[in-house]
PDB file of N, CA and C in Angstrom:
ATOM      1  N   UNK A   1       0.837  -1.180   0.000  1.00  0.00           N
ATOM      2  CA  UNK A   1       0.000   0.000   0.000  1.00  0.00           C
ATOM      3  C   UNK A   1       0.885   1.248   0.000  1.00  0.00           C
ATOM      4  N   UNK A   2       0.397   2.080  -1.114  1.00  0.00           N
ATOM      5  CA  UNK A   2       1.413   3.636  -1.157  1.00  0.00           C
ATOM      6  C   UNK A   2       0.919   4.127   0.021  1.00  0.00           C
ATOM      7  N   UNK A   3       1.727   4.793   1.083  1.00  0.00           N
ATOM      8  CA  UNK A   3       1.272   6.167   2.060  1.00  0.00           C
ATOM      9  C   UNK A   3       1.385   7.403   1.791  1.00  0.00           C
ATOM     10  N   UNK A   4       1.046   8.149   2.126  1.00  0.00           N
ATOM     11  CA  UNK A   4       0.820   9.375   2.158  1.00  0.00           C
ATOM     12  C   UNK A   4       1.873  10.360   1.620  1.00  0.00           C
ATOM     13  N   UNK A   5       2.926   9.810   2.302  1.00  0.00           N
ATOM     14  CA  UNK A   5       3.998  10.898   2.117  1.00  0.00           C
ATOM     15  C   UNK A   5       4.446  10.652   0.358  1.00  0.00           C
ATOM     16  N   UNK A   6       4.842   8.818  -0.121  1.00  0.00           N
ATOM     17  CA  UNK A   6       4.659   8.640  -1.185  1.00  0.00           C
ATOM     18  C   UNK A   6       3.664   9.350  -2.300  1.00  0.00           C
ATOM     19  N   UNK A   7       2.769   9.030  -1.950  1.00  0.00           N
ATOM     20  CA  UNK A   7       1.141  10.060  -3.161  1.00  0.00           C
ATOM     21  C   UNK A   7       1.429  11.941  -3.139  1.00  0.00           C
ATOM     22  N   UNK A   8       2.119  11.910  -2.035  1.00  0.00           N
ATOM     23  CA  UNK A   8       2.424  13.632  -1.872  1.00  0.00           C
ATOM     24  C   UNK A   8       3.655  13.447  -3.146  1.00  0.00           C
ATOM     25  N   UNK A   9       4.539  13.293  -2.691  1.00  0.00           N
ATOM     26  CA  UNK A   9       5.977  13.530  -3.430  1.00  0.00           C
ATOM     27  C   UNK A   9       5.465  12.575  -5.009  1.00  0.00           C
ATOM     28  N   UNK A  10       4.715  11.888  -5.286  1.00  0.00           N
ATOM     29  CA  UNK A  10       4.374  11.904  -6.884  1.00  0.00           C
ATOM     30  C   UNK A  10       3.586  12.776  -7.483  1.00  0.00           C
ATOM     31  N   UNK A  11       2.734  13.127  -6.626  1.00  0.00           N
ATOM     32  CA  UNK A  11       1.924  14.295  -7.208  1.00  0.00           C
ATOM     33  C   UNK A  11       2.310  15.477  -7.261  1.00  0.00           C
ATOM     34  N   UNK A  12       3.315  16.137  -6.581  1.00  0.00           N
ATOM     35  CA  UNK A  12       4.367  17.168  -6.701  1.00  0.00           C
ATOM     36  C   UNK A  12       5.037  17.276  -8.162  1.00  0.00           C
ATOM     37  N   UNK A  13       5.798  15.550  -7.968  1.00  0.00           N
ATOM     38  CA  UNK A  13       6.245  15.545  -9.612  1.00  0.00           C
ATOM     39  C   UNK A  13       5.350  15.804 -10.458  1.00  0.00           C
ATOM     40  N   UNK A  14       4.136  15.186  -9.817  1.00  0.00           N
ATOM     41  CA  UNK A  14       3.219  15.199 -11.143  1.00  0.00           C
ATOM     42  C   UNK A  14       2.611  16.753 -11.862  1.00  0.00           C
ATOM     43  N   UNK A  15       2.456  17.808 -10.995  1.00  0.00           N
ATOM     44  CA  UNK A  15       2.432  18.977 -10.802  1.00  0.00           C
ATOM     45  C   UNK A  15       3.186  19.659 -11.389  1.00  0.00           C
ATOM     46  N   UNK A  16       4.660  19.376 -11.130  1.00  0.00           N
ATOM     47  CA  UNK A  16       6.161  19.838 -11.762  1.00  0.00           C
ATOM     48  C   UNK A  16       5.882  19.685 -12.970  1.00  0.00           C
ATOM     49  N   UNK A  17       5.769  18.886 -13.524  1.00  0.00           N
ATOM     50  CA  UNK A  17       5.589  18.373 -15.030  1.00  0.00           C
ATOM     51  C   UNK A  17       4.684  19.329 -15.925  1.00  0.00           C
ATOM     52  N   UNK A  18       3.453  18.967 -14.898  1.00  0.00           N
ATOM     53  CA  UNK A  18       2.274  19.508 -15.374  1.00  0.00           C
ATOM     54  C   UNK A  18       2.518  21.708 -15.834  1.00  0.00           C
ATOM     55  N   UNK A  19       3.048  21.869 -14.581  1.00  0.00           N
ATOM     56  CA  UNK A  19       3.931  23.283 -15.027  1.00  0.00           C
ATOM     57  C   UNK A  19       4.638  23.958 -16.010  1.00  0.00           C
ATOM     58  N   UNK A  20       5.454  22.875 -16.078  1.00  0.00           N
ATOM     59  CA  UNK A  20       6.418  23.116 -16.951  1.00  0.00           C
ATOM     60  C   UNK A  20       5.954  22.915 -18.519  1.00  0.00           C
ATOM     61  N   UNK A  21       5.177  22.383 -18.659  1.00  0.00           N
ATOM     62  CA  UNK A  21       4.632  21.909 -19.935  1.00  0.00           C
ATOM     63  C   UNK A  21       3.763  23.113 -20.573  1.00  0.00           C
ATOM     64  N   UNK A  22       2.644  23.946 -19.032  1.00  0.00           N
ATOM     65  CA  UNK A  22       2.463  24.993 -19.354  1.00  0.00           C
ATOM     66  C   UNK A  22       2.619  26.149 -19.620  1.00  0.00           C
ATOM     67  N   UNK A  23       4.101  26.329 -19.268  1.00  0.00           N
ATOM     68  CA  UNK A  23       5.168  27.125 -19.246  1.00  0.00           C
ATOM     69  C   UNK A  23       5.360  26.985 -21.070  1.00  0.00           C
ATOM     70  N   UNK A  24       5.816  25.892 -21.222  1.00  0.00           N
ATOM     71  CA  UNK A  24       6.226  25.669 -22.746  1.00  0.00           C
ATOM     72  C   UNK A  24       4.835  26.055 -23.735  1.00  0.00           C
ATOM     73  N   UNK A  25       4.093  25.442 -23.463  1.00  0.00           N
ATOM     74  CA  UNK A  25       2.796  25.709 -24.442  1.00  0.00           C
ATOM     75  C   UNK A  25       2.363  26.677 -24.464  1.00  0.00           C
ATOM     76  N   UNK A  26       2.643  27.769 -23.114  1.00  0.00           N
ATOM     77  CA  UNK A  26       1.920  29.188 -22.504  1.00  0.00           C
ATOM     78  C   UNK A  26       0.515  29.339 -22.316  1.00  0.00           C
ATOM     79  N   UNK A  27       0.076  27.680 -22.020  1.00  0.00           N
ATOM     80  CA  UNK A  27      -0.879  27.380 -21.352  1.00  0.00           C
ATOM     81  C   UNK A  27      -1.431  28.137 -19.653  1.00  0.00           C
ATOM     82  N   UNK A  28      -1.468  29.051 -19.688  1.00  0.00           N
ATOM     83  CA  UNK A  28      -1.485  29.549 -17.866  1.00  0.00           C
ATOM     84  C   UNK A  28      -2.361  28.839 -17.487  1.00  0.00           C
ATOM     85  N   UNK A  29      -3.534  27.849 -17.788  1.00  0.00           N
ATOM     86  CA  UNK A  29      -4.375  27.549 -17.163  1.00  0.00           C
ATOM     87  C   UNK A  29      -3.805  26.038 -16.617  1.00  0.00           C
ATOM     88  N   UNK A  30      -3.080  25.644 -17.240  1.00  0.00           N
ATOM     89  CA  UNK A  30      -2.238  24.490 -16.825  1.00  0.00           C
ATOM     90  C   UNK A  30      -0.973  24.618 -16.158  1.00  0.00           C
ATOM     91  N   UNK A  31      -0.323  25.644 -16.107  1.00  0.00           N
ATOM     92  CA  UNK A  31       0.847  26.224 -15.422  1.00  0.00           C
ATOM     93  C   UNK A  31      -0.268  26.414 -13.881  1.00  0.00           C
ATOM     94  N   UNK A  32      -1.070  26.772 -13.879  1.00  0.00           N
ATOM     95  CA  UNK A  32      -1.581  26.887 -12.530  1.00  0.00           C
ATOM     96  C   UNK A  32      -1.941  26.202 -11.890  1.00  0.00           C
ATOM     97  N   UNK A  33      -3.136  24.882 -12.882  1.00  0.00           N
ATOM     98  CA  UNK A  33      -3.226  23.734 -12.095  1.00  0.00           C
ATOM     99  C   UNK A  33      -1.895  23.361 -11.583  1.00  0.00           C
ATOM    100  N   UNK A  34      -0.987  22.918 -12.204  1.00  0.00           N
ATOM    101  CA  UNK A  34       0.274  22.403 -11.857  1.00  0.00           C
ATOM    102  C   UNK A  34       0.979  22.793 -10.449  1.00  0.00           C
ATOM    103  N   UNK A  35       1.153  24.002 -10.454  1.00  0.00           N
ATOM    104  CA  UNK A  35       1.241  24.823  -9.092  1.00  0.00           C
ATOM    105  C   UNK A  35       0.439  24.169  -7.798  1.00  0.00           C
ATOM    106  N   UNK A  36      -0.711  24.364  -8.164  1.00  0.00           N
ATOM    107  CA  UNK A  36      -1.612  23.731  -7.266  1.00  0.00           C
ATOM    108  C   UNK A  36      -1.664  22.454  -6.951  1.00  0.00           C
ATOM    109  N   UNK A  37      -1.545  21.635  -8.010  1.00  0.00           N
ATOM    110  CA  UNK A  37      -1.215  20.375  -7.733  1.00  0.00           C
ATOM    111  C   UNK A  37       0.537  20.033  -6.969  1.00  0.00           C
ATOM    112  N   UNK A  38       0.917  20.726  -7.138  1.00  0.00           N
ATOM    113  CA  UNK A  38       2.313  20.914  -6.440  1.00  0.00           C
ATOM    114  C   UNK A  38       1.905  20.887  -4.644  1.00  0.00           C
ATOM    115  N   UNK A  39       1.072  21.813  -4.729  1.00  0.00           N
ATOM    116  CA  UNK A  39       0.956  22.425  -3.472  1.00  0.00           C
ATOM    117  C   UNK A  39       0.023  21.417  -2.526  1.00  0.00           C
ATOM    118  N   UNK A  40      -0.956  20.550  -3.122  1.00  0.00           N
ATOM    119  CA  UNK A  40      -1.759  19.992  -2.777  1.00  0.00           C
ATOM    120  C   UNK A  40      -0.623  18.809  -2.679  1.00  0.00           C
ATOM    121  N   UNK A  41       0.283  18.722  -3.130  1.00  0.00           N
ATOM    122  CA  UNK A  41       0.919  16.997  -2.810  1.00  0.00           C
ATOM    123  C   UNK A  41       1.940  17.271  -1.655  1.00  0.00           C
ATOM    124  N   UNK A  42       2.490  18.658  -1.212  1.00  0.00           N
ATOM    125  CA  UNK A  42       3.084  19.009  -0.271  1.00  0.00           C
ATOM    126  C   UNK A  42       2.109  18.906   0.902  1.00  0.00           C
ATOM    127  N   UNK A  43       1.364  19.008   0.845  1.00  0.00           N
ATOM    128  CA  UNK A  43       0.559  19.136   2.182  1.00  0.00           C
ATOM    129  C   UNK A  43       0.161  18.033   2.479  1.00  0.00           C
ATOM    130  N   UNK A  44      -0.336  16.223   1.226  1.00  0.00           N
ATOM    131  CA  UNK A  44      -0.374  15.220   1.787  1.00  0.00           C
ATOM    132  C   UNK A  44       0.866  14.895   2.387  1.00  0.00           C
ATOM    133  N   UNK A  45       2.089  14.871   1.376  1.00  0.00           N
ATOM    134  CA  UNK A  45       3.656  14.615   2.031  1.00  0.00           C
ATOM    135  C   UNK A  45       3.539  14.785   3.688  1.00  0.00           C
ATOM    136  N   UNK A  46       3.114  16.199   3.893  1.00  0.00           N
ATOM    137  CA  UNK A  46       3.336  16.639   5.181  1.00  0.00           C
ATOM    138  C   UNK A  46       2.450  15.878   6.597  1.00  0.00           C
ATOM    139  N   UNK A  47       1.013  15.692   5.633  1.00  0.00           N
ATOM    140  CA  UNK A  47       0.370  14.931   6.525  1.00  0.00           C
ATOM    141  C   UNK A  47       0.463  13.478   7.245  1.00  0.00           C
ATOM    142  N   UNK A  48       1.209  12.796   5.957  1.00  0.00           N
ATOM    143  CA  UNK A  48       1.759  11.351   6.008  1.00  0.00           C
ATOM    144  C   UNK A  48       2.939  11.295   6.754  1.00  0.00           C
ATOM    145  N   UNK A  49       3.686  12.704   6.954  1.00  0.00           N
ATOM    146  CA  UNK A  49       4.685  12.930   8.018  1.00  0.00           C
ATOM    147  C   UNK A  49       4.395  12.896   9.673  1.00  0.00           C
ATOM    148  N   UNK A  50       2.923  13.563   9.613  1.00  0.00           N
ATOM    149  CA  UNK A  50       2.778  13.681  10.837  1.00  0.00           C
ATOM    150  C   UNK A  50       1.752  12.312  11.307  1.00  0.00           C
ATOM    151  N   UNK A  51       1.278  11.921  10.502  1.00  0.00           N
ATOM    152  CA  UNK A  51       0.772  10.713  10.676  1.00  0.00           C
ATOM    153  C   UNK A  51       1.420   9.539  11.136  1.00  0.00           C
ATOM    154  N   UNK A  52       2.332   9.703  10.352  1.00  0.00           N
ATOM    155  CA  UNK A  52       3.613   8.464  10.632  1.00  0.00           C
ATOM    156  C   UNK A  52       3.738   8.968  11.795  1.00  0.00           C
ATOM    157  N   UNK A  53       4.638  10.040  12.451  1.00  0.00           N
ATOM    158  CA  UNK A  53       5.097  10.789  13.896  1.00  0.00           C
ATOM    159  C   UNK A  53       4.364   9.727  15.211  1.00  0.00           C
ATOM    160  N   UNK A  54       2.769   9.940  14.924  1.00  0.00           N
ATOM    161  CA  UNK A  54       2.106  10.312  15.848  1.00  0.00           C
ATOM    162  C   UNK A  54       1.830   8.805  16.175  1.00  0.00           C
ATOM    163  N   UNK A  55       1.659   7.574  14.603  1.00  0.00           N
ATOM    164  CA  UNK A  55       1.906   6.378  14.930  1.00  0.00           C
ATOM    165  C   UNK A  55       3.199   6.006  15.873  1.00  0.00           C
ATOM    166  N   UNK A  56       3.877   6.544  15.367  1.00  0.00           N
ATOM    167  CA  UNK A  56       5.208   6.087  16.179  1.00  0.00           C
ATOM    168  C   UNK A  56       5.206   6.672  18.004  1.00  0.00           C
ATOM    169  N   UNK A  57       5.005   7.581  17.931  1.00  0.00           N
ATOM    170  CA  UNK A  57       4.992   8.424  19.236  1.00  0.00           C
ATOM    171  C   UNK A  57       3.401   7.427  20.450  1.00  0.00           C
ATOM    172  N   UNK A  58       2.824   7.321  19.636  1.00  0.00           N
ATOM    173  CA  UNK A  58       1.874   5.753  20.129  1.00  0.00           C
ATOM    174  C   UNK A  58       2.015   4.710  20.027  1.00  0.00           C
ATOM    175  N   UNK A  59       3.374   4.437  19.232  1.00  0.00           N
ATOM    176  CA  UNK A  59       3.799   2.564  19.433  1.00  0.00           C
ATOM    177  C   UNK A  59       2.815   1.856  18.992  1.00  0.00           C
ATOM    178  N   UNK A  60       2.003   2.372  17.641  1.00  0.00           N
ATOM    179  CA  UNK A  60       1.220   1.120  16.463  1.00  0.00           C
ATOM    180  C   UNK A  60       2.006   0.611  15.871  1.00  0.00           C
TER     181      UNK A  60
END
């Protein structure tokens, strides 16, 4: 099973990509999703960080 922090840091890439592509095409509407999707995979990353933490800090 992927966790959290995994699905964050691919969807970042996936984001990155997605950016850059709109960058090239001068797509802004896809340069922004991308951003966002950047931003949205940082914050699972982060959650799967503290998730993990808090498992550990409770000995599951």
């Amino acid at each position: 099973m992927v966790d959290n922090i995994t699905k964050g840091k691919w969807n970042q890439i996936k984001g990155k990509v997605k950016e850059e592509s709109g960058k090239l095409t001068g797509n802004k509407s896809q340069e922004i999703r991308g951003k966002a999707d950047q931003a949205a995979g940082k914050v699972q990353e982060e959650y799967g960080k503290v998730k993990k933490n808090i498992k550990k800090a409770i000995g599951d």
